[in-house]
C-alpha atoms as a PDB file:
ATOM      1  CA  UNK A   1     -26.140  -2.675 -31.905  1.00  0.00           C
ATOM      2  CA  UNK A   2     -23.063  -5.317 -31.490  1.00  0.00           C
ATOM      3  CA  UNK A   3     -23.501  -8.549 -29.747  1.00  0.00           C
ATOM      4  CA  UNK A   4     -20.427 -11.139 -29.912  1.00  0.00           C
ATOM      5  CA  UNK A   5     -21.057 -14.336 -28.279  1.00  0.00           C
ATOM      6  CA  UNK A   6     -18.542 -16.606 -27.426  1.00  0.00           C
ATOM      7  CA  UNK A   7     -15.835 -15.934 -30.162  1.00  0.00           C
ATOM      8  CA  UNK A   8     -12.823 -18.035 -30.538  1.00  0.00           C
ATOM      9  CA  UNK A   9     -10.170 -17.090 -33.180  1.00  0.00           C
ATOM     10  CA  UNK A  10      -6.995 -19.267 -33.554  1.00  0.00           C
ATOM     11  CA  UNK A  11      -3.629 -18.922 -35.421  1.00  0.00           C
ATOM     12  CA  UNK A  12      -2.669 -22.044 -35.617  1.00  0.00           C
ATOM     13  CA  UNK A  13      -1.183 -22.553 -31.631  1.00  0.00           C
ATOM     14  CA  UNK A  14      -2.277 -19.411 -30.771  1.00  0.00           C
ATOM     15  CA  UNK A  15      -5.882 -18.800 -29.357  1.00  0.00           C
ATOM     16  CA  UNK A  16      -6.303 -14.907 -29.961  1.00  0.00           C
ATOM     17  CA  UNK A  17     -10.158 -14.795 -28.929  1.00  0.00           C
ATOM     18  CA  UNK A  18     -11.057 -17.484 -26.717  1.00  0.00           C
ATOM     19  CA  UNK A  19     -14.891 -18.005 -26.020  1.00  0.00           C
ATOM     20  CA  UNK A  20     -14.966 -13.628 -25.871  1.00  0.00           C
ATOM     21  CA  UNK A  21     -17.876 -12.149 -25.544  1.00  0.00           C
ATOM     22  CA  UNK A  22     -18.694  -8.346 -25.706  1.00  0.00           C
ATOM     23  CA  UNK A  23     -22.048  -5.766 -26.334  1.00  0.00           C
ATOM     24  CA  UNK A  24     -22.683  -2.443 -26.966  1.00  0.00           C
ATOM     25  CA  UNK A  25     -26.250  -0.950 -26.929  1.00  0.00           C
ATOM     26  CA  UNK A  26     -27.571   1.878 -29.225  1.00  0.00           C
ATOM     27  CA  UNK A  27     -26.065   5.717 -28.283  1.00  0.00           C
ATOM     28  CA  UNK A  28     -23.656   3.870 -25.378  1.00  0.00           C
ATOM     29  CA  UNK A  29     -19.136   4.478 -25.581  1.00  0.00           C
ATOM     30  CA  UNK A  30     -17.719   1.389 -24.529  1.00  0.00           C
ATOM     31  CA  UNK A  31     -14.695   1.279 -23.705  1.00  0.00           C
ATOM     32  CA  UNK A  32     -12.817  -1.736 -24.747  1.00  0.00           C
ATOM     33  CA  UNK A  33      -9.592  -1.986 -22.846  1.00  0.00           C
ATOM     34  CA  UNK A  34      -6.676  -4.300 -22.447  1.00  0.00           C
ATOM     35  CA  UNK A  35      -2.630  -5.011 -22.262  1.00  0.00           C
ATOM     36  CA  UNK A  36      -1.366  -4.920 -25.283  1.00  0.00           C
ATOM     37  CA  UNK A  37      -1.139  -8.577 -27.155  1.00  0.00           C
ATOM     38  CA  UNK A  38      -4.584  -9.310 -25.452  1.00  0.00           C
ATOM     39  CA  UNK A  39      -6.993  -9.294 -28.542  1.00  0.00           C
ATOM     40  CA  UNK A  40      -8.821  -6.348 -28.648  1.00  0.00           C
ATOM     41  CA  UNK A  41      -7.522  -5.600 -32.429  1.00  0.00           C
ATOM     42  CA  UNK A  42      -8.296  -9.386 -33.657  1.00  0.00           C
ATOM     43  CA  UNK A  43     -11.757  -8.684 -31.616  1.00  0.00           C
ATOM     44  CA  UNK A  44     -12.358  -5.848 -33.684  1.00  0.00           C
ATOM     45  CA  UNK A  45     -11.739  -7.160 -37.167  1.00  0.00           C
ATOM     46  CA  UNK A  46     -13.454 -10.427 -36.511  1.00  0.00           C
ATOM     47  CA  UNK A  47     -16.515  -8.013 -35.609  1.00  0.00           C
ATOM     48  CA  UNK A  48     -15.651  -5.722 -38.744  1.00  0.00           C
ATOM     49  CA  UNK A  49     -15.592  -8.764 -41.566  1.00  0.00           C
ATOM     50  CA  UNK A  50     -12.000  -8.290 -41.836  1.00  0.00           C
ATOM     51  CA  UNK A  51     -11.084 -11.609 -40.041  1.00  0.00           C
ATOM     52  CA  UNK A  52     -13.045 -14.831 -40.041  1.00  0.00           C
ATOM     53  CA  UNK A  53     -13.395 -16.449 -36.660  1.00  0.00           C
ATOM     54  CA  UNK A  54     -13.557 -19.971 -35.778  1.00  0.00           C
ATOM     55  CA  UNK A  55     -16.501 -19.928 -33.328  1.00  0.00           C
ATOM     56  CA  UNK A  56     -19.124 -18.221 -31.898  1.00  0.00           C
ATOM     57  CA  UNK A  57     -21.385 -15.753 -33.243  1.00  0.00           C
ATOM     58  CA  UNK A  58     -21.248 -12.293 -33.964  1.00  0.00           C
ATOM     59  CA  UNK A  59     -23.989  -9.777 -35.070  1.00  0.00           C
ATOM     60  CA  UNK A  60     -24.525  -6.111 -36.183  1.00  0.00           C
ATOM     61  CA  UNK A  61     -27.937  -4.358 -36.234  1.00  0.00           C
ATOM     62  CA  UNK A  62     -28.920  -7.728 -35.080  1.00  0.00           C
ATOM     63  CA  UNK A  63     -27.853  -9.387 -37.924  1.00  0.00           C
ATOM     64  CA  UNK A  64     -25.107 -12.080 -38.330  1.00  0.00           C
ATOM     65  CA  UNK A  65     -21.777 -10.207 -39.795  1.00  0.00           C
ATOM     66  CA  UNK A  66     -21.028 -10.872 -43.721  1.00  0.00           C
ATOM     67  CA  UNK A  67     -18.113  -9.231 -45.246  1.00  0.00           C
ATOM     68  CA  UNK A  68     -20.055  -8.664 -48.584  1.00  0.00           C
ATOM     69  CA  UNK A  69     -22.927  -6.924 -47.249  1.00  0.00           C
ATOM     70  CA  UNK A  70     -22.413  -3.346 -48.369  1.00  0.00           C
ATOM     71  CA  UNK A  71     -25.377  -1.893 -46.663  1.00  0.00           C
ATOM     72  CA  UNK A  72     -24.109  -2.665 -43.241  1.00  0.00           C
ATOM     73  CA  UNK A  73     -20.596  -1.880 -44.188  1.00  0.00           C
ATOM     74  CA  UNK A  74     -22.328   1.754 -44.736  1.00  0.00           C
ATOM     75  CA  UNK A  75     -23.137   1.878 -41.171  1.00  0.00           C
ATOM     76  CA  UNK A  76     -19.907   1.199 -39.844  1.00  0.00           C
ATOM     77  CA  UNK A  77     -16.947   3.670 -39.188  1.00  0.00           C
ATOM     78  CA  UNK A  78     -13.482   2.749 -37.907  1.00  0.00           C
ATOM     79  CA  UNK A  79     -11.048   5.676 -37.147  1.00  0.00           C
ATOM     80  CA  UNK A  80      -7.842   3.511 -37.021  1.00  0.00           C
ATOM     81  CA  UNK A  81      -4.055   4.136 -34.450  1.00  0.00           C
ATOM     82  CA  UNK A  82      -2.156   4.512 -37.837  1.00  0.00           C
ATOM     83  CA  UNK A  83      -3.157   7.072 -39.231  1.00  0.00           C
ATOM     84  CA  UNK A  84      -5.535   6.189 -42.760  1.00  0.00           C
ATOM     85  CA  UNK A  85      -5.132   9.354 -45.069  1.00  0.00           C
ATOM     86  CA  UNK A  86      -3.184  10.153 -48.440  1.00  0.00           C
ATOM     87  CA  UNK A  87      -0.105  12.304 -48.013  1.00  0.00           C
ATOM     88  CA  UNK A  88      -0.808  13.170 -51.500  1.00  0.00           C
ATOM     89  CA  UNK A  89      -4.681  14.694 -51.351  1.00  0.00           C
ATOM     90  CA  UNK A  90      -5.526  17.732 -49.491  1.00  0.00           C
ATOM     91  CA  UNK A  91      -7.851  17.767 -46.732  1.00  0.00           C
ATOM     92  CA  UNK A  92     -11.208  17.729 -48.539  1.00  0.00           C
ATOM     93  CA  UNK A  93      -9.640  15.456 -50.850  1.00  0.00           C
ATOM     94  CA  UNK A  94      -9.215  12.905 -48.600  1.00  0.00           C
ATOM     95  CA  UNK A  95     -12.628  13.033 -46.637  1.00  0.00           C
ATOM     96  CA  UNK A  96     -14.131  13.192 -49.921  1.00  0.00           C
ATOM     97  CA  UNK A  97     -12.556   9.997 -51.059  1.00  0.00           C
ATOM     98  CA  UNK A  98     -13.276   7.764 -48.102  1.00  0.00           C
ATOM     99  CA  UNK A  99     -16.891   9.610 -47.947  1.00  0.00           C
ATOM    100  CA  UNK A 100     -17.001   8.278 -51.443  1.00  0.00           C
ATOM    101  CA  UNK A 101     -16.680   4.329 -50.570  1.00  0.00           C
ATOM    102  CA  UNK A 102     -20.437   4.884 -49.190  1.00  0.00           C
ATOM    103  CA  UNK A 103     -22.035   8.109 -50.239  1.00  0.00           C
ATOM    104  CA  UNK A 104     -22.448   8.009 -54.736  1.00  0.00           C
ATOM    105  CA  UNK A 105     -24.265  11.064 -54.767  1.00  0.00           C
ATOM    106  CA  UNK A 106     -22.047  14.109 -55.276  1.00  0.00           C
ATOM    107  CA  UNK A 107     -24.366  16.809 -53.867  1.00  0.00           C
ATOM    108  CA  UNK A 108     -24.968  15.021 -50.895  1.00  0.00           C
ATOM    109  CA  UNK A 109     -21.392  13.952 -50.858  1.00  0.00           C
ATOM    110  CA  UNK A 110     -20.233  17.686 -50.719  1.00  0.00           C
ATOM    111  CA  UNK A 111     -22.724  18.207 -47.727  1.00  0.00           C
ATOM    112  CA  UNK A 112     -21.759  15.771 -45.714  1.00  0.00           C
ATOM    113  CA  UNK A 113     -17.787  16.423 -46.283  1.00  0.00           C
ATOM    114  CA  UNK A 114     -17.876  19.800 -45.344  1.00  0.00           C
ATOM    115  CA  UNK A 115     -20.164  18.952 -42.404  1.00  0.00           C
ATOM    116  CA  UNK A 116     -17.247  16.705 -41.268  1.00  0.00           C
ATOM    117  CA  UNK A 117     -14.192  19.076 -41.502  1.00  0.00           C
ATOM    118  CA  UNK A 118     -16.388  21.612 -39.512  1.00  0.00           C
ATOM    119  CA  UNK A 119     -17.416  18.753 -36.629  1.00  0.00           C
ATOM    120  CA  UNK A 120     -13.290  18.114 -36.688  1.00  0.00           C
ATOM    121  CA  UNK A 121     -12.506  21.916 -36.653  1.00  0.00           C
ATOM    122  CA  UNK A 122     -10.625  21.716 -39.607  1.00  0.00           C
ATOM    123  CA  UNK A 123     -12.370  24.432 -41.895  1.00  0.00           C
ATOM    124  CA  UNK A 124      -9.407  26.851 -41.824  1.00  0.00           C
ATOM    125  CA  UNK A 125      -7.012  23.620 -43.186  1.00  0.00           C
ATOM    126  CA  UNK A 126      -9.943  22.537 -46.149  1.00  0.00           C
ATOM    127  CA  UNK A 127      -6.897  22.607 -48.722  1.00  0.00           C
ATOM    128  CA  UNK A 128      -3.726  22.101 -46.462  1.00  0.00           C
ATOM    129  CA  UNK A 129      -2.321  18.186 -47.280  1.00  0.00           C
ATOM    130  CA  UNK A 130      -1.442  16.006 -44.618  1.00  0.00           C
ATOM    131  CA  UNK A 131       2.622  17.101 -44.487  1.00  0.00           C
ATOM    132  CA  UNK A 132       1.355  20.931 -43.750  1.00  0.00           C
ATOM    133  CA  UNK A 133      -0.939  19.896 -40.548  1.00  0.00           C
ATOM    134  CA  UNK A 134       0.469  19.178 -37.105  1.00  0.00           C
ATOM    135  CA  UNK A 135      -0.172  16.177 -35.441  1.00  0.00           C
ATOM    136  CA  UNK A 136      -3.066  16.952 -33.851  1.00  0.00           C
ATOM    137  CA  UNK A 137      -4.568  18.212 -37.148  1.00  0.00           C
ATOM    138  CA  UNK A 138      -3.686  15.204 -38.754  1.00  0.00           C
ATOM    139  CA  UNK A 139      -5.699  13.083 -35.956  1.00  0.00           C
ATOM    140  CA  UNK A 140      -8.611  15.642 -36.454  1.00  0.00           C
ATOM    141  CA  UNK A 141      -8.447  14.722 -40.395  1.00  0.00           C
ATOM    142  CA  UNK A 142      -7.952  11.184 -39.369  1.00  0.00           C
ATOM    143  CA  UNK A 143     -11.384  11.275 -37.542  1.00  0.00           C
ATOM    144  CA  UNK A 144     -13.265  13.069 -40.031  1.00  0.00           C
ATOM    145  CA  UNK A 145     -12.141  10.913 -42.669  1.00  0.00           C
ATOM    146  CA  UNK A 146     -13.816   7.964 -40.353  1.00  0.00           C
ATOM    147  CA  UNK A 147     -17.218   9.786 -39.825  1.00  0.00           C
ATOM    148  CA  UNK A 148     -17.925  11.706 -42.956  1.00  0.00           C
ATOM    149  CA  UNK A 149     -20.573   8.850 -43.935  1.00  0.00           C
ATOM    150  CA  UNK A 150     -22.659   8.999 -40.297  1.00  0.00           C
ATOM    151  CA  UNK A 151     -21.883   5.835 -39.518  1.00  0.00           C
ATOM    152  CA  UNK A 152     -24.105   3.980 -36.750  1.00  0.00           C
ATOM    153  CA  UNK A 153     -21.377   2.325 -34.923  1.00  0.00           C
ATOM    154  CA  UNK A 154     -17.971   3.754 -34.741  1.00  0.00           C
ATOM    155  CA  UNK A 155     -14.522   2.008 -33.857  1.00  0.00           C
ATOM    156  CA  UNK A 156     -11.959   4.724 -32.121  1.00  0.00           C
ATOM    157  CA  UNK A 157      -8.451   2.816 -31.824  1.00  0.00           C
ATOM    158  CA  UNK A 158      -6.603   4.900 -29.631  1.00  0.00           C
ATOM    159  CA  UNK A 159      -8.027   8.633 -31.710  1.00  0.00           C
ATOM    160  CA  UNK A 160      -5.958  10.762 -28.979  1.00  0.00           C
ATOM    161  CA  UNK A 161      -2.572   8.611 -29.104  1.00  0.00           C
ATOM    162  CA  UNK A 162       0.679  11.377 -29.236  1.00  0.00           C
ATOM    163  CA  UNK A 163      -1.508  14.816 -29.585  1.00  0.00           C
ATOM    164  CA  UNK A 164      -1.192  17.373 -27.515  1.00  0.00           C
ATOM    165  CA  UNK A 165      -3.975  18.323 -24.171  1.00  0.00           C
ATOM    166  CA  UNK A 166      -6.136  21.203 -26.118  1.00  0.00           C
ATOM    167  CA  UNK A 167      -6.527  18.761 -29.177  1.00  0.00           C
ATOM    168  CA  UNK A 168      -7.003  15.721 -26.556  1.00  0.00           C
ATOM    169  CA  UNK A 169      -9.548  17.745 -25.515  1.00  0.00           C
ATOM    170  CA  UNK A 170     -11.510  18.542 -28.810  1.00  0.00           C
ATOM    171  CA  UNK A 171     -11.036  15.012 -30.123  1.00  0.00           C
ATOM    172  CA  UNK A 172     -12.957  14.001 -26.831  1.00  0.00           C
ATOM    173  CA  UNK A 173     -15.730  16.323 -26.463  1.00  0.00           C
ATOM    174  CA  UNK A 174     -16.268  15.317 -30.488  1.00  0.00           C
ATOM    175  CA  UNK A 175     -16.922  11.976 -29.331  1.00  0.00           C
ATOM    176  CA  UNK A 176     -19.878  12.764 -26.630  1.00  0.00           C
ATOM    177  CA  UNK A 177     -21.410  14.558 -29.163  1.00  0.00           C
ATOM    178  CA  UNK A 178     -21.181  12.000 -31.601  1.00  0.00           C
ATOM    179  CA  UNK A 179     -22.936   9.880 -29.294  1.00  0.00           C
ATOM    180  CA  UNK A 180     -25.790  12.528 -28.381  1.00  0.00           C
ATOM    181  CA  UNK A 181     -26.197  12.608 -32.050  1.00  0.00           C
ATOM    182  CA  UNK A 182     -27.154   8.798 -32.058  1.00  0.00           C
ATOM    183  CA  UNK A 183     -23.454   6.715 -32.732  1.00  0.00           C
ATOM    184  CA  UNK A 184     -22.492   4.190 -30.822  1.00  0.00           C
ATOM    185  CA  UNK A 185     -18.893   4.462 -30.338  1.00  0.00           C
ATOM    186  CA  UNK A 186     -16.562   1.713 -29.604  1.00  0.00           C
ATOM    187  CA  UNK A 187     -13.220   3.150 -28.056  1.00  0.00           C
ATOM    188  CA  UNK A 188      -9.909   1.640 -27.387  1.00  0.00           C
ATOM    189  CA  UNK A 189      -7.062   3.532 -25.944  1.00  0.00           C
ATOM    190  CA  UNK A 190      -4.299   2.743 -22.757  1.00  0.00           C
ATOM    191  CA  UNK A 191      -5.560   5.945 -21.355  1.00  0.00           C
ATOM    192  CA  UNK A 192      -7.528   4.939 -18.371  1.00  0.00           C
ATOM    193  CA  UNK A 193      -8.229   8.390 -16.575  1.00  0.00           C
ATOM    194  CA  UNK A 194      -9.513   9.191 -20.820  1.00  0.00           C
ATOM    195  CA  UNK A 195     -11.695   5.764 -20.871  1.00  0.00           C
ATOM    196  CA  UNK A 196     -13.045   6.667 -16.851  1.00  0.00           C
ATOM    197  CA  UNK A 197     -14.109  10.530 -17.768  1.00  0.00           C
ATOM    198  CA  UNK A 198     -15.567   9.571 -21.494  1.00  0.00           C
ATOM    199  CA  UNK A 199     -17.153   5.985 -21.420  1.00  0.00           C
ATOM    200  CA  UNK A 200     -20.619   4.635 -20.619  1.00  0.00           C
ATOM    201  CA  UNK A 201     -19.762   0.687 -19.653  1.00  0.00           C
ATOM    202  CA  UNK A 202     -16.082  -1.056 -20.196  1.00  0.00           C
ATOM    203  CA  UNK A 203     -15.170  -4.581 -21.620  1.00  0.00           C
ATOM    204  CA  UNK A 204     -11.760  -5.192 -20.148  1.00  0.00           C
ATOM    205  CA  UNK A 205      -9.845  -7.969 -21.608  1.00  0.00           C
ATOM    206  CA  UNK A 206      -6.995 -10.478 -21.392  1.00  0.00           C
ATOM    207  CA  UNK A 207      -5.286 -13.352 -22.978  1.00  0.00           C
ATOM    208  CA  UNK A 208      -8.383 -12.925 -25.373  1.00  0.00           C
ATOM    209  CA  UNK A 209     -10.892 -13.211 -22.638  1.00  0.00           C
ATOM    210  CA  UNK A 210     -13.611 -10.602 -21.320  1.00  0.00           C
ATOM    211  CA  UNK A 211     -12.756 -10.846 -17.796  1.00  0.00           C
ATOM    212  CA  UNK A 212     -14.583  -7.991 -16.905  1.00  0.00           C
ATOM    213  CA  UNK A 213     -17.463  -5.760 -17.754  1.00  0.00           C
ATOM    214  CA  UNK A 214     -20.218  -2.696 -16.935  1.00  0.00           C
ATOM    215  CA  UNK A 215     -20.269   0.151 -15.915  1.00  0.00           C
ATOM    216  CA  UNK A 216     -17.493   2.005 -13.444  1.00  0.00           C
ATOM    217  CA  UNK A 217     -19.795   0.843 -10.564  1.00  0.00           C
ATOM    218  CA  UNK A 218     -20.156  -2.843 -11.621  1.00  0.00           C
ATOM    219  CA  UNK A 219     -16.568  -2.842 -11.651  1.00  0.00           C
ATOM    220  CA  UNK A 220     -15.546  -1.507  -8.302  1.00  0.00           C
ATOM    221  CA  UNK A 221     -17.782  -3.840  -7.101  1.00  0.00           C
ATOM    222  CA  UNK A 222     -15.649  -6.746  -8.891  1.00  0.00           C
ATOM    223  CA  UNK A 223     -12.269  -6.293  -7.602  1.00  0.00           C
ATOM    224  CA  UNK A 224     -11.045  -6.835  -3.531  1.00  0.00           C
ATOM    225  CA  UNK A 225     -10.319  -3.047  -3.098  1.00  0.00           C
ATOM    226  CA  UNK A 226     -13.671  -1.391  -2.519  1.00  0.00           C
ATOM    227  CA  UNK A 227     -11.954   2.112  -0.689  1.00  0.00           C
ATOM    228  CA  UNK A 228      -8.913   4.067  -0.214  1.00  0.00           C
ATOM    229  CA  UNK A 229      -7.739   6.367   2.085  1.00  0.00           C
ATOM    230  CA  UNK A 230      -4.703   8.361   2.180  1.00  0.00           C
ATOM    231  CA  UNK A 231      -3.930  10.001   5.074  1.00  0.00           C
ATOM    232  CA  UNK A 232      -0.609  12.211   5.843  1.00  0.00           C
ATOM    233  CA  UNK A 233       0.524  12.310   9.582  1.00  0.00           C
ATOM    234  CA  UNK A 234       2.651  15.034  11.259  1.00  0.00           C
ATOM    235  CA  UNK A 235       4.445  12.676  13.391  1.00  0.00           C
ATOM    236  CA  UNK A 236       3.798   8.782  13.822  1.00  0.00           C
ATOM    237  CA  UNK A 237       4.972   5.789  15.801  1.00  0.00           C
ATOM    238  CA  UNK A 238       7.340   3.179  14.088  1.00  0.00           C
ATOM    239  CA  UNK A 239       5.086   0.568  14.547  1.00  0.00           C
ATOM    240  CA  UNK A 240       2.304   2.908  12.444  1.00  0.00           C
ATOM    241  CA  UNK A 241       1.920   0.892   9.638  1.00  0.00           C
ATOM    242  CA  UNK A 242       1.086  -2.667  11.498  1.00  0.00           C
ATOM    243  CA  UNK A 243      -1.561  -0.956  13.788  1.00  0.00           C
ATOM    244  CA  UNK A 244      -2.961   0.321  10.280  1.00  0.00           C
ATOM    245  CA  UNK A 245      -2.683  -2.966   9.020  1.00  0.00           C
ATOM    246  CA  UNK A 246      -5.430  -4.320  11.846  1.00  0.00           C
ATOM    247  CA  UNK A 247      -7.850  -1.764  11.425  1.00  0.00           C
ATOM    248  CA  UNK A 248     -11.291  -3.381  10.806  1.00  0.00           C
ATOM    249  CA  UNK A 249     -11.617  -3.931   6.620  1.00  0.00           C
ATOM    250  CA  UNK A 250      -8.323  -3.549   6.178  1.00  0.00           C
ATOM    251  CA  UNK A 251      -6.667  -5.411   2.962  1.00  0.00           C
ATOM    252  CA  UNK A 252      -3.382  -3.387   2.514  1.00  0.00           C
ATOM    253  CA  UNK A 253      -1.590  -0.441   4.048  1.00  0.00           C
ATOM    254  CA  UNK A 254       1.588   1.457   1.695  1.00  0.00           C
ATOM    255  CA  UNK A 255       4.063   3.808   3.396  1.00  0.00           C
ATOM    256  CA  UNK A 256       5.528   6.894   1.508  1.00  0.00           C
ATOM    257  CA  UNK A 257       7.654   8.482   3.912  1.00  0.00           C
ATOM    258  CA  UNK A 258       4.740  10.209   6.233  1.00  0.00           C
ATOM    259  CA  UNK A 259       1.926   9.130   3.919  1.00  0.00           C
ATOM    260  CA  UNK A 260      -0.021   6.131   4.359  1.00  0.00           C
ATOM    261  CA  UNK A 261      -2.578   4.695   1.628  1.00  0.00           C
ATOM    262  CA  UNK A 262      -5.026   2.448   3.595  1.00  0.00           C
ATOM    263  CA  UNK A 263      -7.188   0.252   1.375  1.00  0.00           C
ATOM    264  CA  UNK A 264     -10.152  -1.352   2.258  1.00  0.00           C
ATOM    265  CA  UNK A 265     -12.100  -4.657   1.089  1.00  0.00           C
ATOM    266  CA  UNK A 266     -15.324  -3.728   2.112  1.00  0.00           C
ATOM    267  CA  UNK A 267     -17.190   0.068   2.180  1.00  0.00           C
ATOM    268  CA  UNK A 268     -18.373   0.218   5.575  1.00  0.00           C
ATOM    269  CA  UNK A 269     -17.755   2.819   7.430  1.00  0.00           C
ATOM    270  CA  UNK A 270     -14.117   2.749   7.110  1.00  0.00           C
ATOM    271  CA  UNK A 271     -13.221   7.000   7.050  1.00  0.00           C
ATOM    272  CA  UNK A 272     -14.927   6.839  10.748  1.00  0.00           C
ATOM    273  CA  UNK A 273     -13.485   3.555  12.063  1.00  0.00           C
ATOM    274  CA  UNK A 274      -9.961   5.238  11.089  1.00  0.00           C
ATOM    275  CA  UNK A 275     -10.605   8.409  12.253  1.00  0.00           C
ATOM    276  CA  UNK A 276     -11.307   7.325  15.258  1.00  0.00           C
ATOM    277  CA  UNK A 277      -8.241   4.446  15.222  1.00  0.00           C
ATOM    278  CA  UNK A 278      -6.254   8.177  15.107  1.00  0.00           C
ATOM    279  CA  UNK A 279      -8.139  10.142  18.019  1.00  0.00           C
ATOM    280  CA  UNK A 280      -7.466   6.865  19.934  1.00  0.00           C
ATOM    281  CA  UNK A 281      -3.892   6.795  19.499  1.00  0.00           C
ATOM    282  CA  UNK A 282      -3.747  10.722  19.619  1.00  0.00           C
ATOM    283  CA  UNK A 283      -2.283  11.002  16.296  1.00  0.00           C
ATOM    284  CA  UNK A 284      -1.992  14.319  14.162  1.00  0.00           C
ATOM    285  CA  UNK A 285      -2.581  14.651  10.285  1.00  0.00           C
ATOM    286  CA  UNK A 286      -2.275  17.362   8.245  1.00  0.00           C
ATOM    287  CA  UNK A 287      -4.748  15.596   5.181  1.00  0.00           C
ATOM    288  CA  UNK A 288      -6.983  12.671   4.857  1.00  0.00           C
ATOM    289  CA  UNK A 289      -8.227  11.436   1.352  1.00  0.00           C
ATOM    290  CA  UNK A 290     -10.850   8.898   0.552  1.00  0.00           C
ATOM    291  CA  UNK A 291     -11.052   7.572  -2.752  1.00  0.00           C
ATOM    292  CA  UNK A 292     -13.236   4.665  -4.693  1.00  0.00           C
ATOM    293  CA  UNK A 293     -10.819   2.539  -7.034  1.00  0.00           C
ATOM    294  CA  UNK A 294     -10.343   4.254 -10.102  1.00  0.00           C
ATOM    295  CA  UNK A 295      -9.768   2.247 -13.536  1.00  0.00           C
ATOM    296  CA  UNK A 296      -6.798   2.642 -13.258  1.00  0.00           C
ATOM    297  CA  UNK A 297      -7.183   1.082 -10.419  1.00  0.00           C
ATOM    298  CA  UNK A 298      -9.339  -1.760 -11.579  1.00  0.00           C
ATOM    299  CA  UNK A 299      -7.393  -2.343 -14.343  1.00  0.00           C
ATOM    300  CA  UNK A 300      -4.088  -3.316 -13.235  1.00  0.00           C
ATOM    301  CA  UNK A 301      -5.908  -5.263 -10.186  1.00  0.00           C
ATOM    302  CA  UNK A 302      -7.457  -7.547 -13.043  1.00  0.00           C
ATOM    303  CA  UNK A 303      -4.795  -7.696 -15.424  1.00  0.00           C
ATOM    304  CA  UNK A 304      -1.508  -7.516 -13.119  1.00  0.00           C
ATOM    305  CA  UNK A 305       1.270  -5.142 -12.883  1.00  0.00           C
ATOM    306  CA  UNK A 306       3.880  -6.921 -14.113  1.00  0.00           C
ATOM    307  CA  UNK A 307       5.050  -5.651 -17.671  1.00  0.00           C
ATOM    308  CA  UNK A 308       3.994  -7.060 -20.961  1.00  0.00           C
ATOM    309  CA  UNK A 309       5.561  -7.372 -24.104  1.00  0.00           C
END
């Protein structure tokens, strides 16, 4: 459905994209994630026909991108962070108008708006404007606005950004069934656990590289850190933490007060070798915790944890 090939995009001094890369198969949520200032919204107009890039290829339905071709412009949605809608038009209003941009036929029009506000939960709200709805409504509208036409592919830049869990929630589950229905969904957001529980395959980027990609499992695989375990002792010696430290697999051991997280650079049998390191040395826990690196996880390990801009 998407396949960018080594993309470079330059402002004047400034490489945005350089040589990035990125795919997304048909009824798959990728998750394209990054520190802010690392591309992703330059990668995403250059792939919309909103920015022209300076090398590198880029193609939609397995065709080469072209900002005048109206037919594939049909089959494209973007939901964008700021929200897109018209303080001034109601809420069938406004899906009706950006519905409009792609669908001429009023009948059909009227079907597929309504069909939207229902899919976004919004059919109490049909003629409440934008100042009325709360801002989880307002994301729902936001959405709806974005998907009215059925697009094919679908760009979700950061939908759940500042709404509240239950609406979190609905905005989510609205996704995976967009996807069951057949739309592949291209999702940004700096909510990792969010990105971990809803997406397919990542793209992680930085410095307007892909540095990283597949699926959860390809990317444990990628980083140092293959296994955690936390373990909280009763009562433990002072030299605790360097024994830790020499335990077979061992990359890095961090003390919090009684708690110890133990991570490991290889998965091999590392919950028995430390239980029995603690039989051995007759030491008493009260819980032990073993954990494959999250994306969280992942992420910073990649990208750093120093803070950005």
């Amino acid at each position: 459905m998407i396949s960018v090939d080594k993309v470079v995009k330059r402002y004047k001094d400034v490489i945005a994209l350089d040589h990035f890369s990125f795919h997304a198969g048909k009824n798959e949520i990728v998750g394209l994630l990054g520190p802010n200032g690392c591309g992703k919204t330059t990668a995403i107009n250059c792939m919309l026909s909103l920015l022209k890039f300076d090398q590198g290829t880029i193609e939609l339905f397995g065709q080469p991108v072209n900002p005048n071709n109206n037919k594939t412009k049909a089959r494209i949605g973007i939901v964008p962070q700021e929200l897109a809608i018209f303080e001034k038009l109601n809420v069938v209003e406004n899906v009706d108008f950006f519905c409009g941009l792609y669908v001429k036929n009023p009948a059909k029009r009227k079907e597929l708006v309504d069909e939207a506000i229902n899919f976004v939960g919004l059919e109490k709200y049909r003629k409440f404007t934008p100042g009325h709805l709360s801002g989880g409504l307002k994301r729902r509208l936001n959405i709806a606005c974005g998907i009215a036409h059925k697009p094919d592919i679908l760009f979700l830049d950061e939908p759940t950004v500042a709404v509240d869990a239950q609406s979190r929630n609905f905005i989510l589950d609205g996704v995976k069934k967009m996807k069951d229905q057949g739309t592949t969904v291209i999702y940004t957001t700096h909510y990792l656990e969010e990105a971990e529980d809803l997406c397919d395959s990542f793209v992680i980027m930085d410095n307007g590289r892909n540095i990283a990609a597949g699926s959860l499992e390809d990317l444990q695989n990628s980083i140092s850190t293959t296994e955690s375990i936390t373990v909280k002792f009763i009562s433990e010696p002072d030299n605790l933490k360097e024994l830790l430290e020499n335990i077979k697999n061992v990359n890095q051991v961090i003390k919090s007060n009684n708690t110890y997280n133990i991570q490991f650079d290889k998965n091999n049998n590392n919950l028995t070798n430390l239980i029995h390191f603690i039989e051995e040395n007759s030491l008493t826990y009260t819980e032990i915790r073993s954990e494959q690196p999250s994306l969280s996880n992942i992420f910073l390990e990649l990208t750093g944890k120093e803070l950005r801009d």
